[in-house]
PDB file of N, CA and C in Angstrom:
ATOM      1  N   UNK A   1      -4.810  -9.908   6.385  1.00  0.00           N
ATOM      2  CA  UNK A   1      -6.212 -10.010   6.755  1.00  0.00           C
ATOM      3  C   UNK A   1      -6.903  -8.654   6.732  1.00  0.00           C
ATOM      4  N   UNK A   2      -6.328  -7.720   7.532  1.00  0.00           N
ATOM      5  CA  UNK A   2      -6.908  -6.471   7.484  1.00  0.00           C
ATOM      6  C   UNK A   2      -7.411  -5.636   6.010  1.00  0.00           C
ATOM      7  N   UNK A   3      -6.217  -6.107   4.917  1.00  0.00           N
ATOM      8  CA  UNK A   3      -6.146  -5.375   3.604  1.00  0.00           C
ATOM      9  C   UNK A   3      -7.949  -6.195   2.792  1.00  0.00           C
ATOM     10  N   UNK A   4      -7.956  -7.803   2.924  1.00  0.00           N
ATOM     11  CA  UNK A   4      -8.827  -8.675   2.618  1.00  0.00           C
ATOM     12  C   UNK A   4     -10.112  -7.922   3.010  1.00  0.00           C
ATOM     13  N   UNK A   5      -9.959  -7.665   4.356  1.00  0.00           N
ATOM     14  CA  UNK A   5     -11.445  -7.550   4.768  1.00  0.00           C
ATOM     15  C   UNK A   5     -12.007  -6.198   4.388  1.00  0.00           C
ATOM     16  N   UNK A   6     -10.582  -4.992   3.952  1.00  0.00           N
ATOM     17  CA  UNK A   6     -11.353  -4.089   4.129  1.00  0.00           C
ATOM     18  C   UNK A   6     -11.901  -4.227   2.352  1.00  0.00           C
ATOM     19  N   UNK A   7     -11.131  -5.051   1.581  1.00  0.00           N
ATOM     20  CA  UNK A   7     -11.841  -5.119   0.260  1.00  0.00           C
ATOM     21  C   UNK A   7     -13.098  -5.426   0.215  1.00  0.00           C
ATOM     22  N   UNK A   8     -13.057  -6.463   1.091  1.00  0.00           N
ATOM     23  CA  UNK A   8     -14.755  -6.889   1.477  1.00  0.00           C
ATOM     24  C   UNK A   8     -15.825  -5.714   1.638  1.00  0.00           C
ATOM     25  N   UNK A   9     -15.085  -4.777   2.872  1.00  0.00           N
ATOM     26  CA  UNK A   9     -16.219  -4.084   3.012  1.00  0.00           C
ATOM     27  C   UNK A   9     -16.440  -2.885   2.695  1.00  0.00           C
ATOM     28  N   UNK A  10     -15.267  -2.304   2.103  1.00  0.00           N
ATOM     29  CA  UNK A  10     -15.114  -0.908   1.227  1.00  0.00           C
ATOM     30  C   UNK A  10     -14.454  -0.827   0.144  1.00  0.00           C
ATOM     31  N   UNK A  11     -14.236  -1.771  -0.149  1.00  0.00           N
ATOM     32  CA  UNK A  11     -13.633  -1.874  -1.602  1.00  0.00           C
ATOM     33  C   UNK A  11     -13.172  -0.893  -2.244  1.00  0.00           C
ATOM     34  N   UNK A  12     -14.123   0.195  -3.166  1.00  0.00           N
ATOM     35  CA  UNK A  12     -12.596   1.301  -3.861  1.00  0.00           C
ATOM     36  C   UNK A  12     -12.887   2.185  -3.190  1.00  0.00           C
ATOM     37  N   UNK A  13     -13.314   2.368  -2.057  1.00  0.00           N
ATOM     38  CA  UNK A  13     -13.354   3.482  -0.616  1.00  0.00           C
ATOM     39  C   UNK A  13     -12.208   3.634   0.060  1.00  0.00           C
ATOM     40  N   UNK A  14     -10.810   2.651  -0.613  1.00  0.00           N
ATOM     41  CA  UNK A  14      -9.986   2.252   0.293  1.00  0.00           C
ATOM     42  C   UNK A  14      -7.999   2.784  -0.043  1.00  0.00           C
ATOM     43  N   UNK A  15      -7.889   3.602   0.487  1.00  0.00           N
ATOM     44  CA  UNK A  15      -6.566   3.602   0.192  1.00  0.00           C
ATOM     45  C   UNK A  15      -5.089   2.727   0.845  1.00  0.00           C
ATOM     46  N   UNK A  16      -4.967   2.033   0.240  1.00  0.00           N
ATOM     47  CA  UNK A  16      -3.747   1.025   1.537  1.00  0.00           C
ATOM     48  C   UNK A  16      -2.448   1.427   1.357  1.00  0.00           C
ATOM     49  N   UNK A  17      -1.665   1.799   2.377  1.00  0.00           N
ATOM     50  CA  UNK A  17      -0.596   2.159   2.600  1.00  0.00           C
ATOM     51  C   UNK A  17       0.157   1.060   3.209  1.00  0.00           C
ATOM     52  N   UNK A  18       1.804   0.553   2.202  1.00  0.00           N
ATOM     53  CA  UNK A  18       2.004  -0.745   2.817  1.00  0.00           C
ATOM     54  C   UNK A  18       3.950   0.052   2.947  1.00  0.00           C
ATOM     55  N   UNK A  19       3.998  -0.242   4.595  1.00  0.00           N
ATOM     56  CA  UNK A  19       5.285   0.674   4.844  1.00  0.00           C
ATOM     57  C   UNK A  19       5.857  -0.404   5.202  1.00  0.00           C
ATOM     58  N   UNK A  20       7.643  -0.192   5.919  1.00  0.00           N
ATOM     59  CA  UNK A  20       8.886  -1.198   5.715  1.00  0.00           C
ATOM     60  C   UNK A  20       8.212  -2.170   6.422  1.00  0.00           C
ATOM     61  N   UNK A  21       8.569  -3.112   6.412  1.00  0.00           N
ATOM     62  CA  UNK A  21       8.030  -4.469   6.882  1.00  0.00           C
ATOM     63  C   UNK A  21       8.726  -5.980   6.669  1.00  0.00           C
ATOM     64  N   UNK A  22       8.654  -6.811   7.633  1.00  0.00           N
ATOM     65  CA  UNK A  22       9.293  -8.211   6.949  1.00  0.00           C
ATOM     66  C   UNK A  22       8.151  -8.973   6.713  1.00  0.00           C
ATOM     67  N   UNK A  23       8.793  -9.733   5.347  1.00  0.00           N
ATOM     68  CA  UNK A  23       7.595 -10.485   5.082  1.00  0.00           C
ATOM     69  C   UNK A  23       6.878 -10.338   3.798  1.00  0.00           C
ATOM     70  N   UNK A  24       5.574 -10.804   3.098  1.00  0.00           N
ATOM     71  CA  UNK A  24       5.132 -10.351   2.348  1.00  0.00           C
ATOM     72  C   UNK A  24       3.729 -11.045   2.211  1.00  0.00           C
ATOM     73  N   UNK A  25       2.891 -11.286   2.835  1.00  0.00           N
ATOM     74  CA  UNK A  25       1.797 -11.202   3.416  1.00  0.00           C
ATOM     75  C   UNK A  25       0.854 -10.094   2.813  1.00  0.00           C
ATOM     76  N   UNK A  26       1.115  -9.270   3.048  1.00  0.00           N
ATOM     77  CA  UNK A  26       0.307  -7.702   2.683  1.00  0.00           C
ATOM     78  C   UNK A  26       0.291  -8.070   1.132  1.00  0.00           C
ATOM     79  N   UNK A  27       0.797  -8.530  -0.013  1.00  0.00           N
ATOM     80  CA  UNK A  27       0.610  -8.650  -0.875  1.00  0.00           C
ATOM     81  C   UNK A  27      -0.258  -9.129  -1.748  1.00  0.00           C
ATOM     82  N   UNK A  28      -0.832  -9.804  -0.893  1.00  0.00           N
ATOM     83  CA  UNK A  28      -2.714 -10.576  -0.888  1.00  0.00           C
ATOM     84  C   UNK A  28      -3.320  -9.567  -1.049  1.00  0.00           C
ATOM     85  N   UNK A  29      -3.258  -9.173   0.050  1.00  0.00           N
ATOM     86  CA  UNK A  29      -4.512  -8.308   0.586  1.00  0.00           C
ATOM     87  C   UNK A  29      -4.540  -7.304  -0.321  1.00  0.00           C
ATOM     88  N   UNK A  30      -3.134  -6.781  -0.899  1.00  0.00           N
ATOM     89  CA  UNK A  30      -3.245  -5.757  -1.855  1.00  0.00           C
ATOM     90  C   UNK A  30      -3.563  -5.558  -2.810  1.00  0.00           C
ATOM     91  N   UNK A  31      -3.461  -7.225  -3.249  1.00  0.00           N
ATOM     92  CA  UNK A  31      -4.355  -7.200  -5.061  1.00  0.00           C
ATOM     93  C   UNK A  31      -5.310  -7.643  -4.851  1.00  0.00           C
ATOM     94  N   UNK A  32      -6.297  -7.804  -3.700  1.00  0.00           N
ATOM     95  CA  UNK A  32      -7.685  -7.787  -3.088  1.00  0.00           C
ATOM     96  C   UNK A  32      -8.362  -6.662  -3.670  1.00  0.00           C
ATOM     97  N   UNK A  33      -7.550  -5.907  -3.110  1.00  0.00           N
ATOM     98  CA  UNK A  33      -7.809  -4.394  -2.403  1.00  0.00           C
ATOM     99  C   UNK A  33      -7.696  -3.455  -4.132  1.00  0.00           C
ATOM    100  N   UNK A  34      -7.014  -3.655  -4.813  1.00  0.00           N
ATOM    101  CA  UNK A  34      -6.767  -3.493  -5.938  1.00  0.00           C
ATOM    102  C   UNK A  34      -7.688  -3.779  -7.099  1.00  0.00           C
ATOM    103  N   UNK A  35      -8.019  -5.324  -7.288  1.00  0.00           N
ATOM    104  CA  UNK A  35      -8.936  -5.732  -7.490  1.00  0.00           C
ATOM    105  C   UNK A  35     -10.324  -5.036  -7.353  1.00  0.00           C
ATOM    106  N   UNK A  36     -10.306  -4.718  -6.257  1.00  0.00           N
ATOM    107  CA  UNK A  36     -12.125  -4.061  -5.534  1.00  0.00           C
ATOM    108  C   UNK A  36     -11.957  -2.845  -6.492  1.00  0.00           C
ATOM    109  N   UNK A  37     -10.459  -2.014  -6.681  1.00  0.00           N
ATOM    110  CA  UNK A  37     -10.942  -0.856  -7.279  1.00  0.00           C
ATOM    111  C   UNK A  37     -10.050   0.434  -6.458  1.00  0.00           C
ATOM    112  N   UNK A  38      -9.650  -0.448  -5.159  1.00  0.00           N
ATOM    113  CA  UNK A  38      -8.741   0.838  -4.302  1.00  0.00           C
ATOM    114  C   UNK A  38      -7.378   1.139  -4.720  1.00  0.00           C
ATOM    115  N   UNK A  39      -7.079   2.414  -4.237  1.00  0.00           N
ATOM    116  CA  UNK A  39      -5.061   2.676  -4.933  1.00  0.00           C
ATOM    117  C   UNK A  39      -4.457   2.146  -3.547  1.00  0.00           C
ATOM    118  N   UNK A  40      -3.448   1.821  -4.070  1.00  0.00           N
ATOM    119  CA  UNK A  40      -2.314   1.370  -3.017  1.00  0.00           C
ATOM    120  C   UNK A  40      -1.370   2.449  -2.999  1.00  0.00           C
ATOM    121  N   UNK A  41      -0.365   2.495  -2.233  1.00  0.00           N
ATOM    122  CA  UNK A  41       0.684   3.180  -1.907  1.00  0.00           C
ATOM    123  C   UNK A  41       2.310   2.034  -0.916  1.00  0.00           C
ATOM    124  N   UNK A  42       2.684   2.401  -1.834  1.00  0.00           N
ATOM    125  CA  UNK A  42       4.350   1.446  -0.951  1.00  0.00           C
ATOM    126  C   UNK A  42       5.594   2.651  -0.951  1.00  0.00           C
ATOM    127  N   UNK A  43       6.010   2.487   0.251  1.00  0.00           N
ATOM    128  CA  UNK A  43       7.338   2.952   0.767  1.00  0.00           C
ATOM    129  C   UNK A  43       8.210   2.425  -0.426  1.00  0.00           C
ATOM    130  N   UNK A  44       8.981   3.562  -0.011  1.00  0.00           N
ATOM    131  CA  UNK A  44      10.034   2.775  -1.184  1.00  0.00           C
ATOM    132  C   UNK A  44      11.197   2.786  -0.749  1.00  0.00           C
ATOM    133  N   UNK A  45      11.987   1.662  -1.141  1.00  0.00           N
ATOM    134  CA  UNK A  45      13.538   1.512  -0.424  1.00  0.00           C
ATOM    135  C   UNK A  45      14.537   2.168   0.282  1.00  0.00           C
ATOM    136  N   UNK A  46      15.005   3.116  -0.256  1.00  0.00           N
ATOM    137  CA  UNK A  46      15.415   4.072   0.300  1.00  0.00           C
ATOM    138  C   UNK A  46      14.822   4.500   2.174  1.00  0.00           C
ATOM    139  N   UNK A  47      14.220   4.645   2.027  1.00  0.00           N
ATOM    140  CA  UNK A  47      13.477   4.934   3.896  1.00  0.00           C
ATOM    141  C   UNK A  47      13.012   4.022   4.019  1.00  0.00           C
ATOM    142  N   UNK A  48      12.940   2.825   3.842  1.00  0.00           N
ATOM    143  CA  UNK A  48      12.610   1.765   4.537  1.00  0.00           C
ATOM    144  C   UNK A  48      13.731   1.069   5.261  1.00  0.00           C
ATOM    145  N   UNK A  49      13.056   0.479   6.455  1.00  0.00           N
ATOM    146  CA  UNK A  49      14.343  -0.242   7.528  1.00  0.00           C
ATOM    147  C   UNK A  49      14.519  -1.617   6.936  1.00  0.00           C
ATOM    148  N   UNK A  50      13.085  -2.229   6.820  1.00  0.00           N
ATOM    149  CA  UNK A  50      13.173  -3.474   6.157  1.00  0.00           C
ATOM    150  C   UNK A  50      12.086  -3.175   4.726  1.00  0.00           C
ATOM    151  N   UNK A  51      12.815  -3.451   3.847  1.00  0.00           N
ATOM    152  CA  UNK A  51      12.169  -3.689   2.287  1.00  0.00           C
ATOM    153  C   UNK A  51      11.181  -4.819   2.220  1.00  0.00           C
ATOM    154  N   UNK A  52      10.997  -5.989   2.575  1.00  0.00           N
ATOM    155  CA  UNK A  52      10.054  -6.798   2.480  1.00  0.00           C
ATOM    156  C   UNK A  52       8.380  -6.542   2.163  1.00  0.00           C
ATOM    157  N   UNK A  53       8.144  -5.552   2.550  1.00  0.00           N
ATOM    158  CA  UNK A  53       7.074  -5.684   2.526  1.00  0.00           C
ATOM    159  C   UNK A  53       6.212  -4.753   1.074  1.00  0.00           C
ATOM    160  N   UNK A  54       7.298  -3.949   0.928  1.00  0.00           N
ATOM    161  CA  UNK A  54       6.338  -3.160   0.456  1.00  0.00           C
ATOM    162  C   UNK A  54       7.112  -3.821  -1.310  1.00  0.00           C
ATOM    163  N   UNK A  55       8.253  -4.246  -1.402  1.00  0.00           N
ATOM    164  CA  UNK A  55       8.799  -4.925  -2.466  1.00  0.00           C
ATOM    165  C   UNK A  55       8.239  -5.837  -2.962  1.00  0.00           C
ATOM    166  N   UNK A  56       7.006  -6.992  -2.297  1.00  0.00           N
ATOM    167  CA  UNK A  56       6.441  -7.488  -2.688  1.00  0.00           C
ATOM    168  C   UNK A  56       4.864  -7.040  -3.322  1.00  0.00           C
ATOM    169  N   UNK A  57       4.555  -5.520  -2.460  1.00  0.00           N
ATOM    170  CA  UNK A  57       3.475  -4.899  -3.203  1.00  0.00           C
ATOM    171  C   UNK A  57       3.777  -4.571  -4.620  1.00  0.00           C
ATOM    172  N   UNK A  58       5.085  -4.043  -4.072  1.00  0.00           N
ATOM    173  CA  UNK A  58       5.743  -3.667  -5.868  1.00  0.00           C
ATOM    174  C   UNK A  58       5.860  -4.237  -6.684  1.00  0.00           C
ATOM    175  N   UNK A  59       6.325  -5.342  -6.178  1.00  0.00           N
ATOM    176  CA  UNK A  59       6.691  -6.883  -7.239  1.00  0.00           C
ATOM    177  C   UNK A  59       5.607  -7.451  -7.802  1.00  0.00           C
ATOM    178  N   UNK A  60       4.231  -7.148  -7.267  1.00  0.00           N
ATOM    179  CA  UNK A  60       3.103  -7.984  -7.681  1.00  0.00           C
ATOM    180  C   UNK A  60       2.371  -7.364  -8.448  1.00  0.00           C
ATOM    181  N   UNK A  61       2.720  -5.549  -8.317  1.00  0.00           N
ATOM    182  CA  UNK A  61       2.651  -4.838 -10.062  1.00  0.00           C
ATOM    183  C   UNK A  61       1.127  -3.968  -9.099  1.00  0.00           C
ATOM    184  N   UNK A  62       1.065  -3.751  -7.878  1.00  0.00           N
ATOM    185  CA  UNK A  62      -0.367  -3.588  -7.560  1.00  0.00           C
ATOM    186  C   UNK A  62       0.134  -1.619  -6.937  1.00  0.00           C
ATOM    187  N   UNK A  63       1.356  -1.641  -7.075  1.00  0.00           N
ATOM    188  CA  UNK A  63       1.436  -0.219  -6.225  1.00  0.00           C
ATOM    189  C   UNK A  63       1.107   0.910  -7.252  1.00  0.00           C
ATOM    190  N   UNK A  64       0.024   1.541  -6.661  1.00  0.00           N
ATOM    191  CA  UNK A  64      -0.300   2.730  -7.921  1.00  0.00           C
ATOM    192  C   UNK A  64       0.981   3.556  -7.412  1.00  0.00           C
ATOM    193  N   UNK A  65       1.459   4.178  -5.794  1.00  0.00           N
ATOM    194  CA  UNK A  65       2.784   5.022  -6.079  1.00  0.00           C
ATOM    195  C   UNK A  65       3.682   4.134  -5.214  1.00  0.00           C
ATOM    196  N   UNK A  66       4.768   4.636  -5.594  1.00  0.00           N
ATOM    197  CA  UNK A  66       6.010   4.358  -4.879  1.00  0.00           C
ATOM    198  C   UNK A  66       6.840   5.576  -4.131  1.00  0.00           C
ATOM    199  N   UNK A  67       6.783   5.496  -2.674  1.00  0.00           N
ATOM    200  CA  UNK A  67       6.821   7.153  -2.264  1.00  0.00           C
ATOM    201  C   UNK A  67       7.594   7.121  -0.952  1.00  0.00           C
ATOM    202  N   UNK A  68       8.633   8.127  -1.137  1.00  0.00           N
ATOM    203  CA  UNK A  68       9.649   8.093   0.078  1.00  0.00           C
ATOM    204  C   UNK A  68       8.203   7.946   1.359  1.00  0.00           C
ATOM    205  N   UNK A  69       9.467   7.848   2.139  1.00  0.00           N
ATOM    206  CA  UNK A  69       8.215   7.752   3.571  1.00  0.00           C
ATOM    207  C   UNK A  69       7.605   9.018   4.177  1.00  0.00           C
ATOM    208  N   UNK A  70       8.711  10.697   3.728  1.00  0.00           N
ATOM    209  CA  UNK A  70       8.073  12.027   4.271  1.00  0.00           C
ATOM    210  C   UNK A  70       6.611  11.940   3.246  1.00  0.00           C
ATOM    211  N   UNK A  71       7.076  11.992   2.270  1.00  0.00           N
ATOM    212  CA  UNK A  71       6.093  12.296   0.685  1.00  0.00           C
ATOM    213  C   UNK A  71       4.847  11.413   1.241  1.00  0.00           C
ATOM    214  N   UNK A  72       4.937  10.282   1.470  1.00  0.00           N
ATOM    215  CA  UNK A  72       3.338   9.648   2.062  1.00  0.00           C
ATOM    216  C   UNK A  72       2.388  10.469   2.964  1.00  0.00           C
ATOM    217  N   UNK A  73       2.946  11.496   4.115  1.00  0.00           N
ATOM    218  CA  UNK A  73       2.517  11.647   5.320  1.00  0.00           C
ATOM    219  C   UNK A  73       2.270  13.046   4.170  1.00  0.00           C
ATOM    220  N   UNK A  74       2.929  13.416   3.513  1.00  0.00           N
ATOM    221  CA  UNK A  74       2.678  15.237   3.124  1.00  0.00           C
ATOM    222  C   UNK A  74       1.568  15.052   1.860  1.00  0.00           C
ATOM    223  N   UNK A  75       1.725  13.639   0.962  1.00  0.00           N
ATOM    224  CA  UNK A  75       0.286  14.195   0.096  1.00  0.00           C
ATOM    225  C   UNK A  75      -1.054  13.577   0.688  1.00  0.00           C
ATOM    226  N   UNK A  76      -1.015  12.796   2.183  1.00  0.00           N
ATOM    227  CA  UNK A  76      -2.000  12.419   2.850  1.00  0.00           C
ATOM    228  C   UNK A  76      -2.631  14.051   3.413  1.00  0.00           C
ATOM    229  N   UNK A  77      -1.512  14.829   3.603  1.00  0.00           N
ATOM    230  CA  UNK A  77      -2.241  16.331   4.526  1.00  0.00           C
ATOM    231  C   UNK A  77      -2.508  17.094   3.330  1.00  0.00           C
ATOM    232  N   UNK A  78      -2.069  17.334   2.162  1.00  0.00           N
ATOM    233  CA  UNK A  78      -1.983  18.262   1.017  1.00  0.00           C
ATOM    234  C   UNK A  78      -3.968  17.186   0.392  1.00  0.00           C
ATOM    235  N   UNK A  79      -3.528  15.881  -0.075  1.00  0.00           N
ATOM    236  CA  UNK A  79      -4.571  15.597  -0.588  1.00  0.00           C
ATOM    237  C   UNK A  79      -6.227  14.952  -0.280  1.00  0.00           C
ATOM    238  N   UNK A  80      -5.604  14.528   1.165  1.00  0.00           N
ATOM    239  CA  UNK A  80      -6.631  13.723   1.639  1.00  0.00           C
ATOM    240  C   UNK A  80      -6.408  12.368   1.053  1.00  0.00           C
ATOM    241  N   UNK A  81      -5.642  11.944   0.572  1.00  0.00           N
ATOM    242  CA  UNK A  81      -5.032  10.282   0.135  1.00  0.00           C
ATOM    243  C   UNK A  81      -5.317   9.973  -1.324  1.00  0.00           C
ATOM    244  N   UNK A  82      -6.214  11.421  -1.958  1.00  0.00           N
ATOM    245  CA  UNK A  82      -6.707  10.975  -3.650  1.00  0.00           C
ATOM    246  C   UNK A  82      -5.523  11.374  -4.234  1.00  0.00           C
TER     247      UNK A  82
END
C-alpha cells in the first residue's frame, strides 16, 4: 500500500527501498512505483535474514540495483539516493 500510494502521489520523486522481508506484497507496489518513473533498490541475499521480499522485487524485473545491505545506507549518504 505504502509503495501504491506513494506512486500516486510522487511518482518519479520516489526512491523505494525493499529490504529482507517475508512475503511478496511489495512487489505491486514496486512496478507501481516503477511504472510512475521511480528507481527501486532491493537487498540482496546475502544480508538478508529473510529473502522474500526483495526476490520478488527482483523476480518481477523492477529492481534498478541489487545492493548488499551496508552499500544501501553508504550510497544513500555519498548520493542522496540518485
Amino acid at each position: 500500500m505504502t509503495f501504491a500510494s506513494a506512486a500516486k502521489i510522487h511518482s518519479k520523486h520516489v526512491l523505494g527501498i525493499v529490504l529482507t522481508g517475508m512475503g511478496a506484497d511489495g512487489a505491486e507496489g514496486a512496478k507501481l512505483l516503477k511504472q510512475a518513473g521511480s528507481h527501486i533498490w532491493a537487498q540482496d541475499q546475502s544480508t538478508c535474514t529473510i529473502f522474500g521480499m526483495p526476490k520478488a522485487v527482483i523476480n518481477a524485473g523492477v529492481a534498478d540495483h541489487i545492493l548488499k545491505l551496508n552499500d544501501i545506507g553508504q550510497l544513500l549518504k555519498n548520493k542522496g539516493g540518485r
